[in-house]
PDB file of N, CA and C in Angstrom:
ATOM      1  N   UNK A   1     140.812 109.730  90.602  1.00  0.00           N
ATOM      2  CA  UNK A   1     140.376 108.899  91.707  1.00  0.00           C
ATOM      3  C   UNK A   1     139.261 107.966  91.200  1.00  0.00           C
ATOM      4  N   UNK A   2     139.393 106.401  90.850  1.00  0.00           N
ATOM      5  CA  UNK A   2     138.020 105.987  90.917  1.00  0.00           C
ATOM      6  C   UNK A   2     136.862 106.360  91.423  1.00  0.00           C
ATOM      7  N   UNK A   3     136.087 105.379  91.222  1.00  0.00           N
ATOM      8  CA  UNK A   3     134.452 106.322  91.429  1.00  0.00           C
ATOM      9  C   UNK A   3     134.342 105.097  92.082  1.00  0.00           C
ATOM     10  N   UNK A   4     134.664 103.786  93.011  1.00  0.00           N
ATOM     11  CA  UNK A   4     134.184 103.667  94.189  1.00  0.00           C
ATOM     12  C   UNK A   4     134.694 104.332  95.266  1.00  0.00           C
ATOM     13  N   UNK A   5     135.949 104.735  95.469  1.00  0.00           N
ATOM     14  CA  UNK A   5     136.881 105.393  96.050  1.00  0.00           C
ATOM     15  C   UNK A   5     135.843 107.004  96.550  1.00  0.00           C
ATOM     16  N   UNK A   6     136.014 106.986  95.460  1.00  0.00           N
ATOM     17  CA  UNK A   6     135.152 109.110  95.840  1.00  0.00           C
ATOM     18  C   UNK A   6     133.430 108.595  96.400  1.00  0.00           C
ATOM     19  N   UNK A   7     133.365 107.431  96.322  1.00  0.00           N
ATOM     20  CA  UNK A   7     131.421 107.397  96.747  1.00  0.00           C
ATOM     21  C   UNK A   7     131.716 107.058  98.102  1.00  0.00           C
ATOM     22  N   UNK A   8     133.203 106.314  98.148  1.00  0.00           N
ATOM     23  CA  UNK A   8     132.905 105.707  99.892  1.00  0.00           C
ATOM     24  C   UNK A   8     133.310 107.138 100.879  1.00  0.00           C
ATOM     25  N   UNK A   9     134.239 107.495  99.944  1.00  0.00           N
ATOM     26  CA  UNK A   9     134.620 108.972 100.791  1.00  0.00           C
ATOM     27  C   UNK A   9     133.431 109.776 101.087  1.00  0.00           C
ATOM     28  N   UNK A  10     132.813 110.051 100.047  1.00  0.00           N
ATOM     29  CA  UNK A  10     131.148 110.917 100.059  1.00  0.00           C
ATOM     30  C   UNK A  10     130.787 110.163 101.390  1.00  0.00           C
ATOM     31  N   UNK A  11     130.490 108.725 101.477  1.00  0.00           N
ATOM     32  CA  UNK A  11     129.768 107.993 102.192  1.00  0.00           C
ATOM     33  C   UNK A  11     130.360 108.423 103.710  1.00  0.00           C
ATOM     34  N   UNK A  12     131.821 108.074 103.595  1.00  0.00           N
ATOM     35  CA  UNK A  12     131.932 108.625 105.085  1.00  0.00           C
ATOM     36  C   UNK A  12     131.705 110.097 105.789  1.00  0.00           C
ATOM     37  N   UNK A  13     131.670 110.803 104.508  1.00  0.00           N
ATOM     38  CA  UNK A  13     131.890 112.493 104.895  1.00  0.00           C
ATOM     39  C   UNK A  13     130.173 112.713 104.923  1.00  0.00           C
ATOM     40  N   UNK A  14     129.082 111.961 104.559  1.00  0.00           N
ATOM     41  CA  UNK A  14     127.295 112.149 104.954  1.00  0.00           C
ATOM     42  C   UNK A  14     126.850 111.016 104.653  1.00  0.00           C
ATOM     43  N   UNK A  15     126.997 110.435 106.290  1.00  0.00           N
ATOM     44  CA  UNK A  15     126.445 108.629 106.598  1.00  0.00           C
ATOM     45  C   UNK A  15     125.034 109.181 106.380  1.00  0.00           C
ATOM     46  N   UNK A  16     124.120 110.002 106.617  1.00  0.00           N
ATOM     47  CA  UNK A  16     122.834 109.761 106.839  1.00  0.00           C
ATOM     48  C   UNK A  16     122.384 109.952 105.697  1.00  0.00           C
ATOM     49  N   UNK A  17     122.860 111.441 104.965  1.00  0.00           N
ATOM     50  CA  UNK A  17     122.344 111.058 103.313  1.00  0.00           C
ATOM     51  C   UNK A  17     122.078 109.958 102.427  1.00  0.00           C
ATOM     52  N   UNK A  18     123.124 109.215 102.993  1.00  0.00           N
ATOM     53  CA  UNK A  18     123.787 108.357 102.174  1.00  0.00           C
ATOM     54  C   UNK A  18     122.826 106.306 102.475  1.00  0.00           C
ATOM     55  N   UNK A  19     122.058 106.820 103.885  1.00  0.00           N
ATOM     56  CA  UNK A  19     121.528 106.127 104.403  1.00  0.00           C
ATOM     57  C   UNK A  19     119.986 106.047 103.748  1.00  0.00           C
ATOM     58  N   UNK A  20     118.952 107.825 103.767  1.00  0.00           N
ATOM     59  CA  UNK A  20     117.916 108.066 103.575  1.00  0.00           C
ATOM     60  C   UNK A  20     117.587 107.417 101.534  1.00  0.00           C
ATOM     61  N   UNK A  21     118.813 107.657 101.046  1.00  0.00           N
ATOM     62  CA  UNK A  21     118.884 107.679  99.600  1.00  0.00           C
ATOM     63  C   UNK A  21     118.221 106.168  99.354  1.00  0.00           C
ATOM     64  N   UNK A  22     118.779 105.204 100.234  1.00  0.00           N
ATOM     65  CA  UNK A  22     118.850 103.310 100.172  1.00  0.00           C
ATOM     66  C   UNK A  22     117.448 103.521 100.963  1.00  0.00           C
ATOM     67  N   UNK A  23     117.249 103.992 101.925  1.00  0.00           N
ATOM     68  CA  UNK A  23     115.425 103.768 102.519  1.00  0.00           C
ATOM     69  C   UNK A  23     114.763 104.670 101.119  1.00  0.00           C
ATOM     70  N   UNK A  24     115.440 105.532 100.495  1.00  0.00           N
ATOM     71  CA  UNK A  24     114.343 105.805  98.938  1.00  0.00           C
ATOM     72  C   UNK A  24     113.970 104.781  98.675  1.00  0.00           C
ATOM     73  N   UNK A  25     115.475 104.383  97.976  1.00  0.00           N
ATOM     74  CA  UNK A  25     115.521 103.313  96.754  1.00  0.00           C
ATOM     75  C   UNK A  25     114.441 101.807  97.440  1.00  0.00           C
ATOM     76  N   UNK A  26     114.530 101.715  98.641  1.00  0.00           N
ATOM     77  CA  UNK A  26     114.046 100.029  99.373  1.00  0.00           C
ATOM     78  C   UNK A  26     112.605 100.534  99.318  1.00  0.00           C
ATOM     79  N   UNK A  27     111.689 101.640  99.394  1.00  0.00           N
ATOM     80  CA  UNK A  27     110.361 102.277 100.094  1.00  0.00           C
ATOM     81  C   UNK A  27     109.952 102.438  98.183  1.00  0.00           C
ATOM     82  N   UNK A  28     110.876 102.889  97.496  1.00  0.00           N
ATOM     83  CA  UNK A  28     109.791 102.955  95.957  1.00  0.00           C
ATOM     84  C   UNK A  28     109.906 101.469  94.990  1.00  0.00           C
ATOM     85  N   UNK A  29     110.864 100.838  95.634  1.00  0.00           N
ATOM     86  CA  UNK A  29     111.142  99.547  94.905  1.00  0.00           C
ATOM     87  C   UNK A  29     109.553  98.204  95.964  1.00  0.00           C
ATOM     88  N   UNK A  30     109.821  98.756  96.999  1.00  0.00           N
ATOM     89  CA  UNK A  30     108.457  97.988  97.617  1.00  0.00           C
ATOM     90  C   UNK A  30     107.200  98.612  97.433  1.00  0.00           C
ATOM     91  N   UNK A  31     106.838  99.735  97.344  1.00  0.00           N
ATOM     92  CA  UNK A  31     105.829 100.434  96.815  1.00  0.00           C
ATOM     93  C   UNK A  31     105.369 100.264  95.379  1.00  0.00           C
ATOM     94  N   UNK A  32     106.541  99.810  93.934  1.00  0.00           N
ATOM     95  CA  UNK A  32     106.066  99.454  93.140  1.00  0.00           C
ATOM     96  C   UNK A  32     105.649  97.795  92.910  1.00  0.00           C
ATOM     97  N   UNK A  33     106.378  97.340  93.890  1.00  0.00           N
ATOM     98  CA  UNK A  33     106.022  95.928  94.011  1.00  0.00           C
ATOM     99  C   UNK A  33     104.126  95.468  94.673  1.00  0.00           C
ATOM    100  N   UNK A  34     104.022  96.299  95.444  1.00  0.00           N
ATOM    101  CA  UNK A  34     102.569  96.559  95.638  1.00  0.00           C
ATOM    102  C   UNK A  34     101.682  96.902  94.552  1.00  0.00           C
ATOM    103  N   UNK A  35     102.234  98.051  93.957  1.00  0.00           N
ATOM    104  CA  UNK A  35     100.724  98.537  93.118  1.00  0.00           C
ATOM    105  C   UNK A  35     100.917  97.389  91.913  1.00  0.00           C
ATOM    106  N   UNK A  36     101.986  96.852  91.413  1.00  0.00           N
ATOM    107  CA  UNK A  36     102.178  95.772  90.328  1.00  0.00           C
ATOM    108  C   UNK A  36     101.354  95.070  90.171  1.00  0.00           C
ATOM    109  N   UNK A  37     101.469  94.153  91.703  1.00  0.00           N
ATOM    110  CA  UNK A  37     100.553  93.430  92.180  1.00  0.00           C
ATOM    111  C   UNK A  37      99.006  93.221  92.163  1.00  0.00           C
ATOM    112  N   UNK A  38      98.889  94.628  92.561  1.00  0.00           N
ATOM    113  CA  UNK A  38      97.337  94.913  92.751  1.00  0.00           C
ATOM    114  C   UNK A  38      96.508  94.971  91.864  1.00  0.00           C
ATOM    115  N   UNK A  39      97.486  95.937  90.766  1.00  0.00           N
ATOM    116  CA  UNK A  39      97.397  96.058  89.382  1.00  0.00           C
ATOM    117  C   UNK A  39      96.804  94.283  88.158  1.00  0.00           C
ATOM    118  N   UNK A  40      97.704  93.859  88.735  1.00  0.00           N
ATOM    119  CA  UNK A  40      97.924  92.045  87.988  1.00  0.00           C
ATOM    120  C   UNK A  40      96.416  91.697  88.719  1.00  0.00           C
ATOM    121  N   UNK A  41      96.195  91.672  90.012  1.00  0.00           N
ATOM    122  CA  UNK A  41      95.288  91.120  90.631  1.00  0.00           C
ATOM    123  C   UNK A  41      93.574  91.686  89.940  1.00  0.00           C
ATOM    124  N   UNK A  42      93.871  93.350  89.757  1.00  0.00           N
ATOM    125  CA  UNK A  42      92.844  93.867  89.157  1.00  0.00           C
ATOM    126  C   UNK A  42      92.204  93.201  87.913  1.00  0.00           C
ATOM    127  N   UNK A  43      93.200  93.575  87.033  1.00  0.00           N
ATOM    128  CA  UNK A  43      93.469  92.972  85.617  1.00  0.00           C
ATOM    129  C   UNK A  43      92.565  91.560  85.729  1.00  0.00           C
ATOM    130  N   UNK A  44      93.167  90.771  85.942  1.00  0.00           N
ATOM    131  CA  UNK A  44      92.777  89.466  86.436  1.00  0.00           C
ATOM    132  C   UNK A  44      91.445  88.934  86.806  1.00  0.00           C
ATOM    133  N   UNK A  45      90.988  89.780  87.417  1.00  0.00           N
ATOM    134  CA  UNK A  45      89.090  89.369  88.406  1.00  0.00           C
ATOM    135  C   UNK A  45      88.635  90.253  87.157  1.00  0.00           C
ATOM    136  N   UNK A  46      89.306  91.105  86.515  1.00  0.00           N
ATOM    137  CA  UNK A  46      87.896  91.838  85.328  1.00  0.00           C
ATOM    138  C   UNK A  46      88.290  90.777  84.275  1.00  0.00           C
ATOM    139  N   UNK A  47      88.846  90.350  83.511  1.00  0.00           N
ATOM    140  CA  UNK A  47      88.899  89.003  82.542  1.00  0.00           C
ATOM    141  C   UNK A  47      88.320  88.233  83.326  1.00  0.00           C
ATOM    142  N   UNK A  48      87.951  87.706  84.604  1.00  0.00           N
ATOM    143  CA  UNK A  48      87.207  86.674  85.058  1.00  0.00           C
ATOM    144  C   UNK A  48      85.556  87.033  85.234  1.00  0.00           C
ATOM    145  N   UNK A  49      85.563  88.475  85.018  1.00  0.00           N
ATOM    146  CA  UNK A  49      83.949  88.904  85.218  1.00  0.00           C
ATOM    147  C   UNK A  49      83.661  88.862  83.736  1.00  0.00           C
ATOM    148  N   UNK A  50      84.628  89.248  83.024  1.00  0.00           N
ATOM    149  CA  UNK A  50      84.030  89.000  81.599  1.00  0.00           C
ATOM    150  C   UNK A  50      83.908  88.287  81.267  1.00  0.00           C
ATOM    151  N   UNK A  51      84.456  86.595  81.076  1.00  0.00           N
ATOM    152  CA  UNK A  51      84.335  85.906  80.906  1.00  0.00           C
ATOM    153  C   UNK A  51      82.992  85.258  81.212  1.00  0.00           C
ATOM    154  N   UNK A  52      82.283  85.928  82.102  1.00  0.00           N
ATOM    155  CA  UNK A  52      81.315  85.147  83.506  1.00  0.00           C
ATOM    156  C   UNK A  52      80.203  85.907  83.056  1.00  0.00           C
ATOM    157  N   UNK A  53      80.450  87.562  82.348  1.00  0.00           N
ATOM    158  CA  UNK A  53      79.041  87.404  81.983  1.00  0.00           C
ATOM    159  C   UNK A  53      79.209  87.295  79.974  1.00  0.00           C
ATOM    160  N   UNK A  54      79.844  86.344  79.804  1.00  0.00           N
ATOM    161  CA  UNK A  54      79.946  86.115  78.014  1.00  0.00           C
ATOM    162  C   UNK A  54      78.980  84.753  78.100  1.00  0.00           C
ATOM    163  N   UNK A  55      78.496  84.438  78.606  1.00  0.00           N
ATOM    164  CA  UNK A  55      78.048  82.763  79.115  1.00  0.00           C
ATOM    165  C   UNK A  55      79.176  82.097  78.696  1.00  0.00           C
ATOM    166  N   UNK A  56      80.011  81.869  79.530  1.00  0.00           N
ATOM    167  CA  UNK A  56      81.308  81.007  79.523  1.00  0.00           C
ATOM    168  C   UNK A  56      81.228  80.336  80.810  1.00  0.00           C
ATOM    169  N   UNK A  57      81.639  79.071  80.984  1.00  0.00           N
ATOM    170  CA  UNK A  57      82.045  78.654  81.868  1.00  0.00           C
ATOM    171  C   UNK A  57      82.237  78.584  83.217  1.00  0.00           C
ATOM    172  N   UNK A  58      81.581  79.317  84.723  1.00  0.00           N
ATOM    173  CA  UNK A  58      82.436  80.087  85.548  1.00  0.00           C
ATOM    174  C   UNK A  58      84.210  79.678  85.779  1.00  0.00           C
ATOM    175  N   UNK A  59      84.597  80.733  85.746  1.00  0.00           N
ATOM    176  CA  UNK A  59      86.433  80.395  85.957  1.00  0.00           C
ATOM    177  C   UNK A  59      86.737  80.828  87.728  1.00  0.00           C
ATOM    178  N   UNK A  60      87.955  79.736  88.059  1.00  0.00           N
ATOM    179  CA  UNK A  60      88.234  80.400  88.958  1.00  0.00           C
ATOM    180  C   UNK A  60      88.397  81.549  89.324  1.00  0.00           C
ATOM    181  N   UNK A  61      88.477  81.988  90.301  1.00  0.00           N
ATOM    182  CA  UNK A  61      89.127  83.326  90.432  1.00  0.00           C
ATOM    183  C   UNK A  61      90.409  83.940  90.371  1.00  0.00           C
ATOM    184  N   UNK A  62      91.636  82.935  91.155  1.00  0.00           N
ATOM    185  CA  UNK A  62      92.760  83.143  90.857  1.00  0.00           C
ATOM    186  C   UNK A  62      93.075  81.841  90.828  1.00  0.00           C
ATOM    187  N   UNK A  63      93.756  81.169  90.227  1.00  0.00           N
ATOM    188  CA  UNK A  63      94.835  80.166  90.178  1.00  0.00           C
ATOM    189  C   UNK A  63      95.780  79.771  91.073  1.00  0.00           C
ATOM    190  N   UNK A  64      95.703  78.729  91.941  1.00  0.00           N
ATOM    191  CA  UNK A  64      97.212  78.854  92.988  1.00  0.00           C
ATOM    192  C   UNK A  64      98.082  79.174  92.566  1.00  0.00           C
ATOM    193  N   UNK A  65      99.101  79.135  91.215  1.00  0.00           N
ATOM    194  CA  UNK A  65     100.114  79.239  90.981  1.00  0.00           C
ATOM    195  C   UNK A  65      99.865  80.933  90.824  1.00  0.00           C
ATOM    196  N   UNK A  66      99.137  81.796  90.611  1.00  0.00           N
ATOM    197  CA  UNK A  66      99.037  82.905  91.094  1.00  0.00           C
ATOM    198  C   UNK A  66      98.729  83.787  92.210  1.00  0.00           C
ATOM    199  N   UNK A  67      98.071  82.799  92.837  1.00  0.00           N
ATOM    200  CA  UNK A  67      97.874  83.092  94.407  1.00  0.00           C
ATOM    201  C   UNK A  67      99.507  83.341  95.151  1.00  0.00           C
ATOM    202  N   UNK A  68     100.124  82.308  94.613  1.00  0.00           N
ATOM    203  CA  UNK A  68     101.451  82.222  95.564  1.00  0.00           C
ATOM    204  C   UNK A  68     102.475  83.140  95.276  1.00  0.00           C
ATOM    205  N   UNK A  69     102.405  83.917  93.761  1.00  0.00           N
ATOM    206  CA  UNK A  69     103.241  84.805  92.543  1.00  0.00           C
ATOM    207  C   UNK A  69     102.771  85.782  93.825  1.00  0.00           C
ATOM    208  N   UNK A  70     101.430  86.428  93.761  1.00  0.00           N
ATOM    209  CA  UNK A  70     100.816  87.572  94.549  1.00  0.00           C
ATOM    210  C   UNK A  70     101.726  87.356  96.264  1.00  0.00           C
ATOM    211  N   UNK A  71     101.434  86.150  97.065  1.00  0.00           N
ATOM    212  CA  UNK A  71     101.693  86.218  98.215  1.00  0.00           C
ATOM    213  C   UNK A  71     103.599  86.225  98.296  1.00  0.00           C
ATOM    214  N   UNK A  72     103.773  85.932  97.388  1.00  0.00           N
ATOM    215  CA  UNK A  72     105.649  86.560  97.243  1.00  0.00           C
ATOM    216  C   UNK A  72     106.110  87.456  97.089  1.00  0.00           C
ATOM    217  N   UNK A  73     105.101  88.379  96.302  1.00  0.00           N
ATOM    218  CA  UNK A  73     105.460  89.996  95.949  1.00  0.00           C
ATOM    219  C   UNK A  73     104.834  90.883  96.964  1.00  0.00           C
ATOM    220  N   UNK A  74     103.917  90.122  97.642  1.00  0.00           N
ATOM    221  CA  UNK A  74     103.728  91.022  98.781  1.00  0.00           C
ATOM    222  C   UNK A  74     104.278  90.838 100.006  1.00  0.00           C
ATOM    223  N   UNK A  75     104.947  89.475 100.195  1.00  0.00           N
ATOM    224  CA  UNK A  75     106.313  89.646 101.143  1.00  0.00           C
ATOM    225  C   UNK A  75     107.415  90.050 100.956  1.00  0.00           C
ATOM    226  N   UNK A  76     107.751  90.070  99.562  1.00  0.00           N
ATOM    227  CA  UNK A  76     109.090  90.652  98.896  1.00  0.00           C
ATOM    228  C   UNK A  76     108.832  92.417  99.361  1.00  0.00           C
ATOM    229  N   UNK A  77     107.945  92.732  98.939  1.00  0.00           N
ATOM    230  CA  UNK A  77     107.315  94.303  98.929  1.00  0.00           C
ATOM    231  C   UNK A  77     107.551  94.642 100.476  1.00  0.00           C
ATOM    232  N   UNK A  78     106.614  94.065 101.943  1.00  0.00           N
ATOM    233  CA  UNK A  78     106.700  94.113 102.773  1.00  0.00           C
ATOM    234  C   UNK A  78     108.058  94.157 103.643  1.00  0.00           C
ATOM    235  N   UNK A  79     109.161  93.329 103.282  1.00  0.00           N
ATOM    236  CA  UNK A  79     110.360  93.103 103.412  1.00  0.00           C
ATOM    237  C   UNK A  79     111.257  94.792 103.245  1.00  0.00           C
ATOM    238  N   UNK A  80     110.588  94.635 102.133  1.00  0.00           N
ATOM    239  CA  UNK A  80     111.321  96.067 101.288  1.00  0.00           C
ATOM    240  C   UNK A  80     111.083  97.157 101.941  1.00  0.00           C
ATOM    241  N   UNK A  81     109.420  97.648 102.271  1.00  0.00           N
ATOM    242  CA  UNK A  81     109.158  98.703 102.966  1.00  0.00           C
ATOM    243  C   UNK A  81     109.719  98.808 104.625  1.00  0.00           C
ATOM    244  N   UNK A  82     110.042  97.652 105.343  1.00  0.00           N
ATOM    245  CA  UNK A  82     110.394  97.225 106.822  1.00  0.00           C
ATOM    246  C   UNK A  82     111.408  97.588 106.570  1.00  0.00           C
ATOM    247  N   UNK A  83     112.542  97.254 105.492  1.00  0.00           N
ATOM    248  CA  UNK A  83     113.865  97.700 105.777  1.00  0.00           C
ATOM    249  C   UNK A  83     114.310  99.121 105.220  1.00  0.00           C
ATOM    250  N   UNK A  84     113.022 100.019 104.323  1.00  0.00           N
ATOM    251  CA  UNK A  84     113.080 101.319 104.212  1.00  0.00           C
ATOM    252  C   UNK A  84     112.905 101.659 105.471  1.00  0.00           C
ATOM    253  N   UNK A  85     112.446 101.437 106.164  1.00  0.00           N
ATOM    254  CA  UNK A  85     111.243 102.189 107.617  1.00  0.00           C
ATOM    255  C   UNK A  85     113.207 101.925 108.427  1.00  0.00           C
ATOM    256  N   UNK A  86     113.532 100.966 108.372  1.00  0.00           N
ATOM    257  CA  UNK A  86     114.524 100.580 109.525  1.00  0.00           C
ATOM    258  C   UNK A  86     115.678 101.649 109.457  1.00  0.00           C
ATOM    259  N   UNK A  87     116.098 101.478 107.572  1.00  0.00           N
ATOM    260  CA  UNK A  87     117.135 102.450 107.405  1.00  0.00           C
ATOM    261  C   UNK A  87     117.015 103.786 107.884  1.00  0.00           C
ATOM    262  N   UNK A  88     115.746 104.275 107.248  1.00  0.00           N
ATOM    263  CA  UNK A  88     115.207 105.944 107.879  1.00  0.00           C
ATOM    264  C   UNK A  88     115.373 106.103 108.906  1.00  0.00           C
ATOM    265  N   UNK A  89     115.070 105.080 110.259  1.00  0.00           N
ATOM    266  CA  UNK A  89     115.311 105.451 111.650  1.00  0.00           C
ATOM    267  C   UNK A  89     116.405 105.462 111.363  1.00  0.00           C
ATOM    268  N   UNK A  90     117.542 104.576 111.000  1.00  0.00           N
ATOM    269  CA  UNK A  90     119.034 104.510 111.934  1.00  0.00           C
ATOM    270  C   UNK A  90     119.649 105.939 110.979  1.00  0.00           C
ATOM    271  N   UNK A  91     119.420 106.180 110.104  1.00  0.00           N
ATOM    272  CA  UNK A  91     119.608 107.404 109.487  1.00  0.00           C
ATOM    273  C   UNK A  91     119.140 108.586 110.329  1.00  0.00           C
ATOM    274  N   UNK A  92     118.587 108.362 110.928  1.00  0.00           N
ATOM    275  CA  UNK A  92     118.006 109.280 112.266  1.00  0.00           C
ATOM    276  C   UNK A  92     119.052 109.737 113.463  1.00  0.00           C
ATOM    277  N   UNK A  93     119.453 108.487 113.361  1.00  0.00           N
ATOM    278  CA  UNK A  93     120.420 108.003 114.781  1.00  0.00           C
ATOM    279  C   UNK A  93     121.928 108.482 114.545  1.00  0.00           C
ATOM    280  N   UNK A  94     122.051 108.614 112.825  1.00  0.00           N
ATOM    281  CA  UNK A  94     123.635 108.850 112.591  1.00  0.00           C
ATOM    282  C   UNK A  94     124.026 110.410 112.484  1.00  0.00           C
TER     283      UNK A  94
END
């Protein structure tokens, strides 16, 4: 039997398993998209404090073109966790 064949069968024989598994996969794929983020953002302001006390220059803080990188991954992320949260309920419901 192929192996899409036997997953859709699985799928019909435990809709909700099969539901909670995709709110995993959507809830740790937006959860790592957060700490990435935060992570990059961290990173980022300590090279700008070092820089600041080397007597250098003051530097911005973030860059727009990184401002906007950050405000995409945290709607991408947000997106991700809303439609974990959504699946889990209707996985509730099945």
């Amino acid at each position: 039997m192929p192996a899409l064949q036997s997953a859709w069968i699985y799928y019909l024989n435990h809709p909700a398993f099969v539901l909670n598994a995709l709110a995993l996969f959507y809830a740790l794929s937006g959860a790592w998209l957060v700490f990435a983020t935060q992570y990059r953002s961290r990173r980022a302001s300590f090279a700008v404090s070092v820089a600041n006390h080397a007597d250098v220059a003051p530097a911005q803080e973030l860059d727009p073109a990184t401002q906007r990188i950050n405000r995409l991954f945290y709607a991408v992320a947000s997106v991700c966790l809303g439609l974990a949260l959504i699946l889990s309920l209707i996985s509730t419901q099945v």
